[in-house]
C-alpha atoms as a PDB file:
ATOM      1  CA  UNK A   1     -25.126  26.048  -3.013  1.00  0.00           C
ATOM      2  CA  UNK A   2     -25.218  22.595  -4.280  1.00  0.00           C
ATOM      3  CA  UNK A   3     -27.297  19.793  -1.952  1.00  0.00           C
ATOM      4  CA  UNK A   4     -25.922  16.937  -1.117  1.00  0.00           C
ATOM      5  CA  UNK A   5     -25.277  14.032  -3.182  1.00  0.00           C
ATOM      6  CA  UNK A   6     -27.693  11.671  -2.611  1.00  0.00           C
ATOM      7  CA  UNK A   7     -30.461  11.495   0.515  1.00  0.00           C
ATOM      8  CA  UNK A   8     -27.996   8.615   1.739  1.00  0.00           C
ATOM      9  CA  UNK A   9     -24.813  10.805   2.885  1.00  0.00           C
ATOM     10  CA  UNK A  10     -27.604  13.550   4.239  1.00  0.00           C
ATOM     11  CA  UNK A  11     -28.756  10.258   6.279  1.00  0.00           C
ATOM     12  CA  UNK A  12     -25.485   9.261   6.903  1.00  0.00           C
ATOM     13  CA  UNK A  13     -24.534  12.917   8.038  1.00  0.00           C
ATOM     14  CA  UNK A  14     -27.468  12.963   9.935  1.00  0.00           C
ATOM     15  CA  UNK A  15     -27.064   9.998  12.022  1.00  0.00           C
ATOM     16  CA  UNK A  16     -22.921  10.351  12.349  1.00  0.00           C
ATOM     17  CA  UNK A  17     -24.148  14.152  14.069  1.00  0.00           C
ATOM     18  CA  UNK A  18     -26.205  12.473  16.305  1.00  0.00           C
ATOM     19  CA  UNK A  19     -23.663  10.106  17.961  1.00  0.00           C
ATOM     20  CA  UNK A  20     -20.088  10.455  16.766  1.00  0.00           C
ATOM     21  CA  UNK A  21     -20.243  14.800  16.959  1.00  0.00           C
ATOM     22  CA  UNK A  22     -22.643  14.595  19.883  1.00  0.00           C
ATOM     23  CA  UNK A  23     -20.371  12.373  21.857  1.00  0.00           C
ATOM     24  CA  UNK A  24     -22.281   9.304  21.256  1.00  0.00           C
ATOM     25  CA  UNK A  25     -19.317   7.351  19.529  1.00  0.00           C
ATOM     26  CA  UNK A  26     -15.737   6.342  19.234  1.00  0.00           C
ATOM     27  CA  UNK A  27     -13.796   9.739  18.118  1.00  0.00           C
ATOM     28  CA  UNK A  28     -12.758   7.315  14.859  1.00  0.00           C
ATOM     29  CA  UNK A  29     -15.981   6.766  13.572  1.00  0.00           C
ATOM     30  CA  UNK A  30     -16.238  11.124  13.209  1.00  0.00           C
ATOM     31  CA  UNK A  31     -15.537  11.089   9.389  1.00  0.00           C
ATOM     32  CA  UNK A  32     -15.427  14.884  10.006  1.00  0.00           C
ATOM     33  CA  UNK A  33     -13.632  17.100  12.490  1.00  0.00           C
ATOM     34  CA  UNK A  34     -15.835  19.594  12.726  1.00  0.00           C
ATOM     35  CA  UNK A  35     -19.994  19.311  12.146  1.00  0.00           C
ATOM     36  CA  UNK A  36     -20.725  20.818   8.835  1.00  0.00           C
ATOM     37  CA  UNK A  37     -17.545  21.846   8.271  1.00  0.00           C
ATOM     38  CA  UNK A  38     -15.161  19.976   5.298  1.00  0.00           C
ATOM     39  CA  UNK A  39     -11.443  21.727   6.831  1.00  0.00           C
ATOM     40  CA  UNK A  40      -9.140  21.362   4.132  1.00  0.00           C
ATOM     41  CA  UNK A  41      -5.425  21.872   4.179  1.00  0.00           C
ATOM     42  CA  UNK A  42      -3.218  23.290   1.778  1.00  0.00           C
ATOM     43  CA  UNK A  43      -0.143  25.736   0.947  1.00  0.00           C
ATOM     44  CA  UNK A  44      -1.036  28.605  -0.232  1.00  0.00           C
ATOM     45  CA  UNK A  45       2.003  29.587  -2.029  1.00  0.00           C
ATOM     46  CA  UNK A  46       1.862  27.331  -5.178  1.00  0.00           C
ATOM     47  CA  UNK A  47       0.313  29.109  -8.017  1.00  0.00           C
ATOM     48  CA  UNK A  48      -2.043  27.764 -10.211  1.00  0.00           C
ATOM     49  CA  UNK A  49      -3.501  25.527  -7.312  1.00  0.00           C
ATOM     50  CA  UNK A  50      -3.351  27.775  -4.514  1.00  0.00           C
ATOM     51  CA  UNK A  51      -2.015  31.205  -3.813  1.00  0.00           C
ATOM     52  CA  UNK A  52      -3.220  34.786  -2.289  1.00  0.00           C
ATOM     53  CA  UNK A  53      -5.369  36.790  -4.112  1.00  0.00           C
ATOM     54  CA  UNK A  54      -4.168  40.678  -4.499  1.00  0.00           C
ATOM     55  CA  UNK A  55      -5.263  41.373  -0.995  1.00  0.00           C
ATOM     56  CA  UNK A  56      -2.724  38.801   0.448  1.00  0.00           C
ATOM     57  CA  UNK A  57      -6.044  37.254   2.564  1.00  0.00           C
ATOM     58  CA  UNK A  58      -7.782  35.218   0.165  1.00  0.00           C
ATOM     59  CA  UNK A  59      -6.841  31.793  -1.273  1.00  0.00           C
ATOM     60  CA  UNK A  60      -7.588  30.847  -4.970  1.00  0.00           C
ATOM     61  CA  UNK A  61      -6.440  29.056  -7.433  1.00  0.00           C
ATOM     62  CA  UNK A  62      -7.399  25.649  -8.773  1.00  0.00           C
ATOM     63  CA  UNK A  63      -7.693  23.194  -5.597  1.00  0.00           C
ATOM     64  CA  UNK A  64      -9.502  25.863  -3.885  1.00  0.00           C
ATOM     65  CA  UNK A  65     -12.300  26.240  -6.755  1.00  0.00           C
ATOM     66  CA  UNK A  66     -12.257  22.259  -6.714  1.00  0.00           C
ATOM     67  CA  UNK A  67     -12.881  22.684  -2.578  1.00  0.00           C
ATOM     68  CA  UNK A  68     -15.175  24.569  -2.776  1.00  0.00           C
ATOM     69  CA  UNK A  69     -16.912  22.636  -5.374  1.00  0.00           C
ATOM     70  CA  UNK A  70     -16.798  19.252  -3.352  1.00  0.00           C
ATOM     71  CA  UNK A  71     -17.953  21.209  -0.327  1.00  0.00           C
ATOM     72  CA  UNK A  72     -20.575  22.383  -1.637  1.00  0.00           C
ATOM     73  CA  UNK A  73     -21.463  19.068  -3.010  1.00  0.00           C
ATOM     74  CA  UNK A  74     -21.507  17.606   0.585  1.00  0.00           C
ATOM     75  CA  UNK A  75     -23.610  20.195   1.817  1.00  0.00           C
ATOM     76  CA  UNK A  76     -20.897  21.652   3.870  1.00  0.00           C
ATOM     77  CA  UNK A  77     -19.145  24.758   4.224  1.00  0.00           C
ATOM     78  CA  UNK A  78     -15.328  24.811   3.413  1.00  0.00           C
ATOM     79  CA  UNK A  79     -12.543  26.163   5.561  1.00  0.00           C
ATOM     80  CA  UNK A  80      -8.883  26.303   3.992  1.00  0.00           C
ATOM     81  CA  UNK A  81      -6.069  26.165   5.774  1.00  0.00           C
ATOM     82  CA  UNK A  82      -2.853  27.474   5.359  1.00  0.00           C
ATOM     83  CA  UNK A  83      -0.112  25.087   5.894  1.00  0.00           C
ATOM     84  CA  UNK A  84       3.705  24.612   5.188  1.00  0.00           C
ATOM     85  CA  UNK A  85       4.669  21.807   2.737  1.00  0.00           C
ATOM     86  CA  UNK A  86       7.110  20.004   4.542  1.00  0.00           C
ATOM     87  CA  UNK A  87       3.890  19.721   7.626  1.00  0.00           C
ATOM     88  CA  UNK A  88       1.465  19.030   5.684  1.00  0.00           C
ATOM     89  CA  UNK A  89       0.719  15.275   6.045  1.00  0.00           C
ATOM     90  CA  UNK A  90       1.278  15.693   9.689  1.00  0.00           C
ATOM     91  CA  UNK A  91      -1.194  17.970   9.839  1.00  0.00           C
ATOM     92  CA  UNK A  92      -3.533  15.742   8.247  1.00  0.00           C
ATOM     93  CA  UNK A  93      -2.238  13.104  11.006  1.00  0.00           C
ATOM     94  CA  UNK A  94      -3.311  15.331  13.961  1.00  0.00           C
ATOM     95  CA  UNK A  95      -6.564  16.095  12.865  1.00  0.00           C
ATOM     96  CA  UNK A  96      -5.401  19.763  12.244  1.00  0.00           C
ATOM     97  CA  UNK A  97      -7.829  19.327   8.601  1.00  0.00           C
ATOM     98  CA  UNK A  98      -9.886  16.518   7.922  1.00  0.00           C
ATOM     99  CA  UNK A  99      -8.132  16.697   4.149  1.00  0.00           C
ATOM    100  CA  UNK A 100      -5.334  18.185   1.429  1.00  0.00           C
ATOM    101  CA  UNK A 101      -6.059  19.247  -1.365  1.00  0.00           C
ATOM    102  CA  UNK A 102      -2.602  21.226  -2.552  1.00  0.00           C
ATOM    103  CA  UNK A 103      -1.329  19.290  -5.808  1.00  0.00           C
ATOM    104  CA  UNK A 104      -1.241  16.540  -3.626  1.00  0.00           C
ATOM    105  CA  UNK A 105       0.548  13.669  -6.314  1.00  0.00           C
ATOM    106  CA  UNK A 106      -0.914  10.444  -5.532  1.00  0.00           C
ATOM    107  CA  UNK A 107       2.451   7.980  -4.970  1.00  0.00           C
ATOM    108  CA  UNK A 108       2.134   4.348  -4.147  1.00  0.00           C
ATOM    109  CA  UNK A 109       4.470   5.543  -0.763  1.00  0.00           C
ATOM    110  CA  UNK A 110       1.746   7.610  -0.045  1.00  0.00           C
ATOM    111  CA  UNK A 111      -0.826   5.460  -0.676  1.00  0.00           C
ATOM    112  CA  UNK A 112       0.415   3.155   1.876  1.00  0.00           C
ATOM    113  CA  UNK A 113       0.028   5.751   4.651  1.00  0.00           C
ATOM    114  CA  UNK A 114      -3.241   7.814   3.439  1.00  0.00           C
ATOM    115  CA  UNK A 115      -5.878   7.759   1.573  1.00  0.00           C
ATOM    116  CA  UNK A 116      -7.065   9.009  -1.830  1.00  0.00           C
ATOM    117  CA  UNK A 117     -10.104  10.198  -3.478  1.00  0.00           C
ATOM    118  CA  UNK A 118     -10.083  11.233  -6.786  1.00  0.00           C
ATOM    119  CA  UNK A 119      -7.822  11.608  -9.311  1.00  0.00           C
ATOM    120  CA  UNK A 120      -8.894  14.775 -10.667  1.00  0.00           C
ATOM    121  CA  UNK A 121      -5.822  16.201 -12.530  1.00  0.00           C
ATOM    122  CA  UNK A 122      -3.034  14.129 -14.422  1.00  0.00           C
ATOM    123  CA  UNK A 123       0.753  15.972 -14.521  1.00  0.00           C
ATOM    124  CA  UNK A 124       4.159  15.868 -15.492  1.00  0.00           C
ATOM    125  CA  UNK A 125       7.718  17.270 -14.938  1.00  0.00           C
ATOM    126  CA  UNK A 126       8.851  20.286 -17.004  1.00  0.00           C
ATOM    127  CA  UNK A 127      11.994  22.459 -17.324  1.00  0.00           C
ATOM    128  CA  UNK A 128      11.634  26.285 -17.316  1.00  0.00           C
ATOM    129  CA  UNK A 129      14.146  29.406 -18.417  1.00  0.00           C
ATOM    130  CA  UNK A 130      14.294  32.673 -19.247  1.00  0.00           C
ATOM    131  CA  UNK A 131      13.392  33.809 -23.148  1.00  0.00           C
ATOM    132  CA  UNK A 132      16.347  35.358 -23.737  1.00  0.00           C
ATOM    133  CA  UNK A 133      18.486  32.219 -22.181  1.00  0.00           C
ATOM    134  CA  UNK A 134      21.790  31.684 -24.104  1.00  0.00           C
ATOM    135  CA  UNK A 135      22.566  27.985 -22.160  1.00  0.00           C
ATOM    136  CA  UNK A 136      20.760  26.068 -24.915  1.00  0.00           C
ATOM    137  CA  UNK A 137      18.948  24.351 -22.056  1.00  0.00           C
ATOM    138  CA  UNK A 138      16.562  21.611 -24.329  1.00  0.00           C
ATOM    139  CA  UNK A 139      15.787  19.013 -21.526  1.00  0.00           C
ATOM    140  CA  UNK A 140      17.260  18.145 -18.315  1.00  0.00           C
ATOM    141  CA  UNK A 141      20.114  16.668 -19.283  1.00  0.00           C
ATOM    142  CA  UNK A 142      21.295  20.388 -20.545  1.00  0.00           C
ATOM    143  CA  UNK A 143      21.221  21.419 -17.230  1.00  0.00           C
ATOM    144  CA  UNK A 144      24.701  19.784 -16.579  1.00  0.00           C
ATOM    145  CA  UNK A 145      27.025  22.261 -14.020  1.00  0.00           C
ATOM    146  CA  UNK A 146      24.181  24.408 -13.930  1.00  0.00           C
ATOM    147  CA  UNK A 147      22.175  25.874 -11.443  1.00  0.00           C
ATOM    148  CA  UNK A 148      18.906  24.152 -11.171  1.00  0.00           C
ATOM    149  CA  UNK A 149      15.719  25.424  -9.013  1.00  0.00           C
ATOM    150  CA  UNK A 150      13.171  22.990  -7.579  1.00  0.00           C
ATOM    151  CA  UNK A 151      10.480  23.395  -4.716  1.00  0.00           C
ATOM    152  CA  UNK A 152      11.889  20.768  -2.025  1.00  0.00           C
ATOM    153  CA  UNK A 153      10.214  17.216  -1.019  1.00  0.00           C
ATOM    154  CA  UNK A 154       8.117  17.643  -4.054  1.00  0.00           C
ATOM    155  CA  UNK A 155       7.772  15.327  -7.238  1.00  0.00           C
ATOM    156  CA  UNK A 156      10.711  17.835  -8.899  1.00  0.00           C
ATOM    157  CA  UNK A 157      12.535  17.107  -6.053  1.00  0.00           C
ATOM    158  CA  UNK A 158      12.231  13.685  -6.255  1.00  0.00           C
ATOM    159  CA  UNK A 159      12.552  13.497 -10.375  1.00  0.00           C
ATOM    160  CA  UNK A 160      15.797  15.681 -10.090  1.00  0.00           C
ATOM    161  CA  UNK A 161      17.354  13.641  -7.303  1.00  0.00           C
ATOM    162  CA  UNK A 162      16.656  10.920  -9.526  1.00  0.00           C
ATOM    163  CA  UNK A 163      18.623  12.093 -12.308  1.00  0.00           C
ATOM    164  CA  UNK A 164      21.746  13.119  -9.666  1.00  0.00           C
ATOM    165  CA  UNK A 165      21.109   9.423  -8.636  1.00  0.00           C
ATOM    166  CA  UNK A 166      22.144   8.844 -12.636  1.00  0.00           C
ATOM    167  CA  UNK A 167      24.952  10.589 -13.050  1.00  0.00           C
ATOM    168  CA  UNK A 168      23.778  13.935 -13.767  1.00  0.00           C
ATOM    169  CA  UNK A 169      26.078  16.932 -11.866  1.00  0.00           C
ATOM    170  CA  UNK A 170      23.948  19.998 -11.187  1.00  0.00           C
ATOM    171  CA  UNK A 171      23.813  22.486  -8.564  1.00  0.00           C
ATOM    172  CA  UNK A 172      20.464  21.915  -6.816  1.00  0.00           C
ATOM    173  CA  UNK A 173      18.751  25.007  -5.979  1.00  0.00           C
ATOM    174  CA  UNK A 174      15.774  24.120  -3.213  1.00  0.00           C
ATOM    175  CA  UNK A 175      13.097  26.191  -2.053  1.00  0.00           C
ATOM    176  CA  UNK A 176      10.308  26.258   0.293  1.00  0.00           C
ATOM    177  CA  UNK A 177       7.788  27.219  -2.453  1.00  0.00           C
ATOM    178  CA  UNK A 178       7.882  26.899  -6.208  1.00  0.00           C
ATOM    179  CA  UNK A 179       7.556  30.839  -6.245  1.00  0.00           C
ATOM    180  CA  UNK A 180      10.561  31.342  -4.926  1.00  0.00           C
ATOM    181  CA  UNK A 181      12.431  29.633  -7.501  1.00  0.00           C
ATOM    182  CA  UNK A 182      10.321  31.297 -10.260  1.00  0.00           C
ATOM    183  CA  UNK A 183      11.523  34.502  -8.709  1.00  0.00           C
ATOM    184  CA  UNK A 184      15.406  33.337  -8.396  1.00  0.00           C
ATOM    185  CA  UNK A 185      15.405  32.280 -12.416  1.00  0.00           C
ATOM    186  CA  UNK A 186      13.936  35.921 -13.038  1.00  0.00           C
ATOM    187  CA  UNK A 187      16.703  37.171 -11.208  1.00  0.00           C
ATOM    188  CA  UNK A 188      19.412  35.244 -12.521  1.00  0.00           C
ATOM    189  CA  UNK A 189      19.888  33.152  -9.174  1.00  0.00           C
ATOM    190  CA  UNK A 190      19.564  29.876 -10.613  1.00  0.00           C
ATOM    191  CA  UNK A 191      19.546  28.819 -14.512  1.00  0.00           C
ATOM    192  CA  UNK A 192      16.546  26.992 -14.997  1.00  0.00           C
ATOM    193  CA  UNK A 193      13.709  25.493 -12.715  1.00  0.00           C
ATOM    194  CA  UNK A 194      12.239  22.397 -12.346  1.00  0.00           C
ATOM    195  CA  UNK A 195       8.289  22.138 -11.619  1.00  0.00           C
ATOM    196  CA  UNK A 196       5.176  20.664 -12.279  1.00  0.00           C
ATOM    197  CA  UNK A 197       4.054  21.496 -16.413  1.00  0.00           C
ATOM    198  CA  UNK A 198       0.911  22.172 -14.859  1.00  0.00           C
ATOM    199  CA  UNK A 199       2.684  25.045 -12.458  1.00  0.00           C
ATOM    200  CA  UNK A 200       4.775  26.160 -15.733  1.00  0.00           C
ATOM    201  CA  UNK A 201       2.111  26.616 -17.454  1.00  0.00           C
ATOM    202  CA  UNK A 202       0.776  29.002 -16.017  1.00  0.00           C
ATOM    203  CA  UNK A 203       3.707  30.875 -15.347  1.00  0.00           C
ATOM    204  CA  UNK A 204       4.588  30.377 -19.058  1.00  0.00           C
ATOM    205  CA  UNK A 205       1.346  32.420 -20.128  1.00  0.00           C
ATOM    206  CA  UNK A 206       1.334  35.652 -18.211  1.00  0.00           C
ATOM    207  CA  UNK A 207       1.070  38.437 -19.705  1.00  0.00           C
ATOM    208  CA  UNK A 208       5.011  39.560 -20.273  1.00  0.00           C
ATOM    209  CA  UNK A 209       6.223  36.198 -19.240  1.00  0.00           C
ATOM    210  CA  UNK A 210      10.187  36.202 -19.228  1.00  0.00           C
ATOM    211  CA  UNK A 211       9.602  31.920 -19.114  1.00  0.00           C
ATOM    212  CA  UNK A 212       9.865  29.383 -21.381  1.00  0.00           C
ATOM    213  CA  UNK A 213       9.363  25.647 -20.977  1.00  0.00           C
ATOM    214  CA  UNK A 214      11.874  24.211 -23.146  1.00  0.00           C
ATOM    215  CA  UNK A 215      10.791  20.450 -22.125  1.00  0.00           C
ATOM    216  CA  UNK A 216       7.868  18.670 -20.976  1.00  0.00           C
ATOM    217  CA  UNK A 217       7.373  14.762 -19.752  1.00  0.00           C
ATOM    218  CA  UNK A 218       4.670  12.854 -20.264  1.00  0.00           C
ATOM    219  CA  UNK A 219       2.311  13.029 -17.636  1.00  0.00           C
ATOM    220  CA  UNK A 220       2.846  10.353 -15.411  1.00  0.00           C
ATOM    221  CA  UNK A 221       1.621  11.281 -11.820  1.00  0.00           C
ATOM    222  CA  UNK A 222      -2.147  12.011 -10.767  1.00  0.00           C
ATOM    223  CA  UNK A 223      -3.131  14.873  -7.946  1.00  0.00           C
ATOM    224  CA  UNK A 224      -5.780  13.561  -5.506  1.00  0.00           C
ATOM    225  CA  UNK A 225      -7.083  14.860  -2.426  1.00  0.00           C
ATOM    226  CA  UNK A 226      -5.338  13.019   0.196  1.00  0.00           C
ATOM    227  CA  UNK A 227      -6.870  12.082   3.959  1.00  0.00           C
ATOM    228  CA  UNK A 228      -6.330   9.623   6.786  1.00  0.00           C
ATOM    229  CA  UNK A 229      -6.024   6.167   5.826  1.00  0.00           C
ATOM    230  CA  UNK A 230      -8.809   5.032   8.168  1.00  0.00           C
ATOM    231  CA  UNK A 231     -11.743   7.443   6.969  1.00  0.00           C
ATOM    232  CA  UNK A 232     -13.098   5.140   5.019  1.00  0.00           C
ATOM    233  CA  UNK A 233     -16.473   7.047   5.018  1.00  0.00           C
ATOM    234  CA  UNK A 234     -15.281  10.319   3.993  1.00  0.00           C
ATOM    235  CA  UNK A 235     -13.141   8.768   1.341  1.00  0.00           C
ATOM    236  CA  UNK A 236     -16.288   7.649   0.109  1.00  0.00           C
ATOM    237  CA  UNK A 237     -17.926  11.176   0.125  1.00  0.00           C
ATOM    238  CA  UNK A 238     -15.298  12.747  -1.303  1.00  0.00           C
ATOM    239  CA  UNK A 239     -14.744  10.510  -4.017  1.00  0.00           C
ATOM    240  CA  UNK A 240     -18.639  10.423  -4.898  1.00  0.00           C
ATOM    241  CA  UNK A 241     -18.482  14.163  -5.006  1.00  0.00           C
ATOM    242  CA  UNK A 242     -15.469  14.430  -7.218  1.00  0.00           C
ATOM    243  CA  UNK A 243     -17.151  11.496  -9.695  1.00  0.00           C
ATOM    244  CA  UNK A 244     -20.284  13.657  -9.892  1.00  0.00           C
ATOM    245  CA  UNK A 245     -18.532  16.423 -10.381  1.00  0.00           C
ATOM    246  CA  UNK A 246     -16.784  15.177 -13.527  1.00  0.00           C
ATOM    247  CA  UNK A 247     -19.651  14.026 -14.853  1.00  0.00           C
ATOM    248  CA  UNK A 248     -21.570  17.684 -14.430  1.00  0.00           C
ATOM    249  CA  UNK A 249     -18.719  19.524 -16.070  1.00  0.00           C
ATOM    250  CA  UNK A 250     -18.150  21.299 -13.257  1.00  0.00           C
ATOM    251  CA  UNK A 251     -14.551  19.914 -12.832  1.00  0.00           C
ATOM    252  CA  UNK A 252     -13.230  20.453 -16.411  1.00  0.00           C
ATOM    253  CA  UNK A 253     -15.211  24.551 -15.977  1.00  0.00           C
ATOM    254  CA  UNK A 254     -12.574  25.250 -12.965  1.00  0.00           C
ATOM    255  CA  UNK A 255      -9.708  23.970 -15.088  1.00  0.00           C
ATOM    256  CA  UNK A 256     -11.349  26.181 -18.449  1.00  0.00           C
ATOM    257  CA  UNK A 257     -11.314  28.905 -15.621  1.00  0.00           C
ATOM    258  CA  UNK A 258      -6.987  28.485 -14.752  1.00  0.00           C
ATOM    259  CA  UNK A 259      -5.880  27.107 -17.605  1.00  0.00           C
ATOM    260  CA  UNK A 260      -7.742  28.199 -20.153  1.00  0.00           C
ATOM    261  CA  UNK A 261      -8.008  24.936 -21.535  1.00  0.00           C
ATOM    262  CA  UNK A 262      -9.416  21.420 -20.641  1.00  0.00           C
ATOM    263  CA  UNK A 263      -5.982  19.478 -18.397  1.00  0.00           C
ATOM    264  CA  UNK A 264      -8.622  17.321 -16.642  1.00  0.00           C
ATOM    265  CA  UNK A 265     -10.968  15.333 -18.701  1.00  0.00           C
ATOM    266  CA  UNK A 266      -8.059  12.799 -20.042  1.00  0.00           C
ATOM    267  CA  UNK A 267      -7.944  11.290 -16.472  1.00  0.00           C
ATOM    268  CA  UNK A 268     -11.712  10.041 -16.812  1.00  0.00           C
END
């Protein structure tokens, strides 16, 4: 494993462990939850970022290589934690994880409740069908009367509600995971789906893929790992960490490692 940064945070992690985790401070001034521990939430059921590995126990994916990365980075040890989208930012709230990292898009809405380190991935909206489609789907202003599939409170849920907001008449399709819709449009329960390009992608290029993206956007939203607004000090490690990252390589290797191309270094 990687050491730490710079003989500063081990200092600073040094003297917080002495007061702060030993009971010698104000609970807020723990930038961690847990000494020598970085707990990081996440939902493990959105594929390239996070998902199960064959054995249904392990998580893997992008944001977990890029956790375990910063972790490692800090001198810590990561622990992931499993969480449901639509309580995810309260678990970050209650102190269930000290962070998120799940394709976490960095919003100015959010921004004014939590804070940010990074970015470390840029992204855009896309529209996926089947290959053998006959709807002539092109962008999402095909998907007129149709059935359209979305994960729910997510950027595809807020572009599509958008685009209802416009005077586009859909059927909306939600989900609790992005998976599930994949699996509906295989199945013929919805006509096309709406989801990150970065999440299409990787659908897209499986081996026997029955997906097509038929339309990308630019990419106009950033992922970042989002924390408590008033960690000031672990904002500050994990941006360092991310930063140094870049700069090593090591960030743009995970994303050679999913992607099979470079989807990062245009950010820096």
């Amino acid at each position: 494993m990687k050491k730490l940064l710079k003989a500063g945070i081990a200092s600073f992690l040094i003297a917080v462990s002495g007061m702060a985790f030993a009971g010698g401070g104000k609970e807020s001034e723990k930038p961690l939850i847990q000494d020598g521990v970085l707990k990081i939430g996440m939902e493990v059921g959105y594929p390239p970022f996070e998902y199960f590995d064959k054995d249904g126990k392990t998580p893997i994916g992008f944001d977990v290589e890029l956790g375990k990365a910063v972790a490692e980075k800090l001198g810590l040890k990561p622990e992931f934690i499993d969480t449901a989208w639509d309580g995810i930012f309260a678990g970050v709230d209650t102190k269930k994880y000290d962070c998120i990292m799940s394709a976490v898009t960095i919003t100015e809405e959010r921004k004014a409740k939590y804070g940010f380190a990074g970015p470390y991935i840029g992204n855009g909206q896309s529209i996926v069908i089947l290959k053998d489609s006959k709807l002539g789907i092109k962008s999402p202003e095909d998907c007129k009367g149709l059935r359209v599939g979305y994960q729910a409170e997510t950027t595809s849920d807020i572009f599509m509600t958008k685009k209802a907001e416009g005077g586009l008449k859909f059927e909306a399709c939600e989900y609790d995971k992005v998976m599930n819709a994949f699996d509906d449009l295989r199945l013929g329960r919805c006509d096309a789906v709406c989801a990150d390009s970065l999440v299409s992608v990787d659908y897209v290029a499986k081996e026997d893929s029955p997906f097509v993206i038929v339309w990308q956007g630019v990419p106009d939203e950033f992922f970042g790992v989002c924390l408590k607004k008033d960690n000031a000090e672990l904002q500050k490690m994990l941006s360092k960490a991310i930063a140094e990252l870049f700069k090593e390589g090591k960030i743009k290797e995970i994303s050679m490692k999913i992607f099979n191309m470079d989807m990062v270094s245009n950010i820096q």
